[in-house]
Protein backbone atom coordinates (compact mmCIF):
# COMPACT_ATOMS: atom_id res chain seq x y z
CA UNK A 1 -110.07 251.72 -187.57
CA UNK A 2 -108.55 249.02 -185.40
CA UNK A 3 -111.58 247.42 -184.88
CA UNK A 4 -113.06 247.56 -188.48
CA UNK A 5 -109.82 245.57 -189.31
CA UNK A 6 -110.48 243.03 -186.76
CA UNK A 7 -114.29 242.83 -187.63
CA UNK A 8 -113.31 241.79 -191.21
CA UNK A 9 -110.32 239.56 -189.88
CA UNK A 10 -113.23 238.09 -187.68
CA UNK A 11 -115.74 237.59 -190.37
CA UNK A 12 -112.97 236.59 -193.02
CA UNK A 13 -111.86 233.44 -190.75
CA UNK A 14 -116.04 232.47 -189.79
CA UNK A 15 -116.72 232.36 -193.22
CA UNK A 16 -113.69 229.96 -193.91
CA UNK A 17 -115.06 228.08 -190.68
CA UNK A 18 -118.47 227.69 -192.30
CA UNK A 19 -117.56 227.26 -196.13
CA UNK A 20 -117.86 223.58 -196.01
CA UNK A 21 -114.26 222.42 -196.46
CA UNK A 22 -114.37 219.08 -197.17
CA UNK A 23 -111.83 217.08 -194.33
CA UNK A 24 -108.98 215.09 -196.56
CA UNK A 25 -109.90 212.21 -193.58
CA UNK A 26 -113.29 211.60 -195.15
CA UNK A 27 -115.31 212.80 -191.96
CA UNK A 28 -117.32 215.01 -194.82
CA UNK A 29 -118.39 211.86 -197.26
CA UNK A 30 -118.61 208.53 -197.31
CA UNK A 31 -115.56 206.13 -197.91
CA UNK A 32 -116.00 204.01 -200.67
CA UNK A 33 -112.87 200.59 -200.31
CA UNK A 34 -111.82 199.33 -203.52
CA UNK A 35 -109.04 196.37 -203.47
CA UNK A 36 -107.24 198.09 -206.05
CA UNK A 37 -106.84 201.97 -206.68
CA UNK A 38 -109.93 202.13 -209.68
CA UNK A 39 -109.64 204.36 -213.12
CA UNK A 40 -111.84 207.40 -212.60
CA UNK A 41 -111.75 209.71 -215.39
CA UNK A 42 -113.94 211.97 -213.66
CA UNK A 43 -115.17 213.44 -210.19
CA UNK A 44 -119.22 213.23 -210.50
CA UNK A 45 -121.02 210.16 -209.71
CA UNK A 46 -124.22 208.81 -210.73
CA UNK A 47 -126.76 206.98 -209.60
CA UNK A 48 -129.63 206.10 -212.63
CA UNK A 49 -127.98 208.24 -214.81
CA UNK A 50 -128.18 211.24 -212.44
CA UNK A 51 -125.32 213.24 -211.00
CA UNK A 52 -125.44 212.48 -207.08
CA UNK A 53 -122.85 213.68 -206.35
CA UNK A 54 -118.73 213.99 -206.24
CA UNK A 55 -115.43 212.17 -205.33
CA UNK A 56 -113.50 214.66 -203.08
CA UNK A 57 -110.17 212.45 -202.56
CA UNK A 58 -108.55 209.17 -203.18
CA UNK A 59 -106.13 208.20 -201.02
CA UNK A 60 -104.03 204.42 -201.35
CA UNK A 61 -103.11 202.49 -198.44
CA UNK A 62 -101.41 198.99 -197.53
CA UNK A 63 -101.63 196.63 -200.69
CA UNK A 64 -102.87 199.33 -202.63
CA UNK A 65 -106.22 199.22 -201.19
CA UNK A 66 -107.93 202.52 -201.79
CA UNK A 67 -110.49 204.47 -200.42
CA UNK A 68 -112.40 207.62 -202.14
CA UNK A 69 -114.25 209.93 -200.77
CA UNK A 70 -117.81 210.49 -201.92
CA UNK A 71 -119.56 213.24 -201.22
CA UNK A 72 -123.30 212.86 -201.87
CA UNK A 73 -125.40 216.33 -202.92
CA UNK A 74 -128.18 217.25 -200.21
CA UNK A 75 -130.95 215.99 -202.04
CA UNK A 76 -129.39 212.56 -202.42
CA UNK A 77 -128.00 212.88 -199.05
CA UNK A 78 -131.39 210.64 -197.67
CA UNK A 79 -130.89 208.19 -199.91
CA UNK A 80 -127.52 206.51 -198.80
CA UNK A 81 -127.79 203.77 -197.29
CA UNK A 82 -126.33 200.55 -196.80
CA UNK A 83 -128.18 199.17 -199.54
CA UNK A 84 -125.95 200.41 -202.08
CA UNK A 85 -122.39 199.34 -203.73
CA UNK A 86 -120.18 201.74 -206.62
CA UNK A 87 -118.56 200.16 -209.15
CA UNK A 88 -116.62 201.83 -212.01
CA UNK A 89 -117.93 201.90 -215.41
CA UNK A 90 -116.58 203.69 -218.31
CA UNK A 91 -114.12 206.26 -216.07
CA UNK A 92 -117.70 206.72 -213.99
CA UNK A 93 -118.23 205.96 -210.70
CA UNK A 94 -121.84 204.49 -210.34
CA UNK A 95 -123.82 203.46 -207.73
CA UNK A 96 -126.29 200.13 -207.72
CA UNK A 97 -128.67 199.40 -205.16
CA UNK A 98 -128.76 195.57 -203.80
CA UNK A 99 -131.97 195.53 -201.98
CA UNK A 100 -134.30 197.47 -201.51
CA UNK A 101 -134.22 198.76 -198.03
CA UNK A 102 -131.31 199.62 -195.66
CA UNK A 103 -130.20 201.37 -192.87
CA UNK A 104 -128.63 204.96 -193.53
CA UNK A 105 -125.27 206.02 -193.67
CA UNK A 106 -123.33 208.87 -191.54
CA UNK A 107 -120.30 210.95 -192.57
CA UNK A 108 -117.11 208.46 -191.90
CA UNK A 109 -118.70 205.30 -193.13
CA UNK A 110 -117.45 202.92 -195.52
CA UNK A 111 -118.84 201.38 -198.49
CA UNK A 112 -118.25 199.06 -200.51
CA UNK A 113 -116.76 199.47 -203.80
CA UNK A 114 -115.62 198.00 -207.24
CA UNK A 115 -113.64 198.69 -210.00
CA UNK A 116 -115.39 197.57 -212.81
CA UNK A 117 -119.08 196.56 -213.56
CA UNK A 118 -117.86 192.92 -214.18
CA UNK A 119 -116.25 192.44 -211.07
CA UNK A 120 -119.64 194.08 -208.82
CA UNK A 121 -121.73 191.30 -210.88
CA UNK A 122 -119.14 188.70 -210.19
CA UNK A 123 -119.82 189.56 -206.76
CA UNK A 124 -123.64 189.23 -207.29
CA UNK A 125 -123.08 186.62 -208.21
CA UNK A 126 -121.66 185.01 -205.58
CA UNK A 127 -123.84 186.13 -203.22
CA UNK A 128 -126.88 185.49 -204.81
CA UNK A 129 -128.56 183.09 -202.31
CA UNK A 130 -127.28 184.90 -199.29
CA UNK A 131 -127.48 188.69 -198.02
CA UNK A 132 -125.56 190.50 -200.74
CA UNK A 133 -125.71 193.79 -198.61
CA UNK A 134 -124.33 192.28 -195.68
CA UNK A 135 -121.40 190.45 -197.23
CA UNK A 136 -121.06 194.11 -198.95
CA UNK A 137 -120.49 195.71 -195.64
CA UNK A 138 -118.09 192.64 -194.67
CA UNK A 139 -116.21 193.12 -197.43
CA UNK A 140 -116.09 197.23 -196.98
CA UNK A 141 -114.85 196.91 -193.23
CA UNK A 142 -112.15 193.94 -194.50
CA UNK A 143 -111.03 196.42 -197.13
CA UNK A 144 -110.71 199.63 -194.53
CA UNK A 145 -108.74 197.44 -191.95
CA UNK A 146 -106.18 196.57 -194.92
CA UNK A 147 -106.12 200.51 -195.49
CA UNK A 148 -105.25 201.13 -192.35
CA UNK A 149 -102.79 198.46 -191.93
């Protein structure tokens, strides 16, 4: 009797092992830096008008810099890559792609991201004649060194 107890403690506490807890660190998504903490009136986000996925935490840092977590479903798991930004539209998040190609991401990463659609074209933009992914990435690892402090 002992050791049916102990079997079930056993298998209880694998199972929690195994359920896929998402880590409130981000090690299970990708971190997405905003400059400011955005508006997000929901947890999905889209990509094309498709649910790819969810936000699993939002955490604020130093000068209200904020990173979320997003945690991309497995068949859009291939797909993320530095080639993409988020922006905020509507209480959405949403992703856009700025090229065409680009290397892919691991858990941990950062991204970058905006809050509003305005603001990601802004930065368009601005970057129109350079390499819009790479002063996305800049501007991701800026933002996650101000999180940090």
């Amino acid at each position: 009797m002992k050791f049916g107890r102990l079997a079930i403690l056993g298998a209880f506490l694998g199972l929690i092992m195994i359920s896929g807890c998402v880590h409130p660190d981000g090690k299970d998504g990708i971190g997405i830096m905003f400059d400011k903490q955005p508006l997000l009136l929901e947890d999905t986000v889209y990509f094309n008008g498709a649910a790819v996925g969810k936000v699993t935490d939002m955490q604020v840092g130093k000068a209200n810099v904020t990173r979320v977590n997003f945690l991309p479903d497995d068949q859009f798991r291939n797909q993320v890559a530095d080639n993409l930004v988020f922006y905020v539209s509507n209480g959405r998040l949403q992703i856009a792609k700025i090229r065409n190609f680009g290397d892919r991401l691991e858990n941990g990463d950062v991204m970058c991201g905006f809050s509003s659609r305005s603001a990601f074209y802004w930065f368009r933009l601005k970057h129109a004649l350079g390499d819009t992914a790479m002063a996305a990435a800049e501007r991701a690892a800026f933002l996650a060194g101000q999180f940090q402090g």
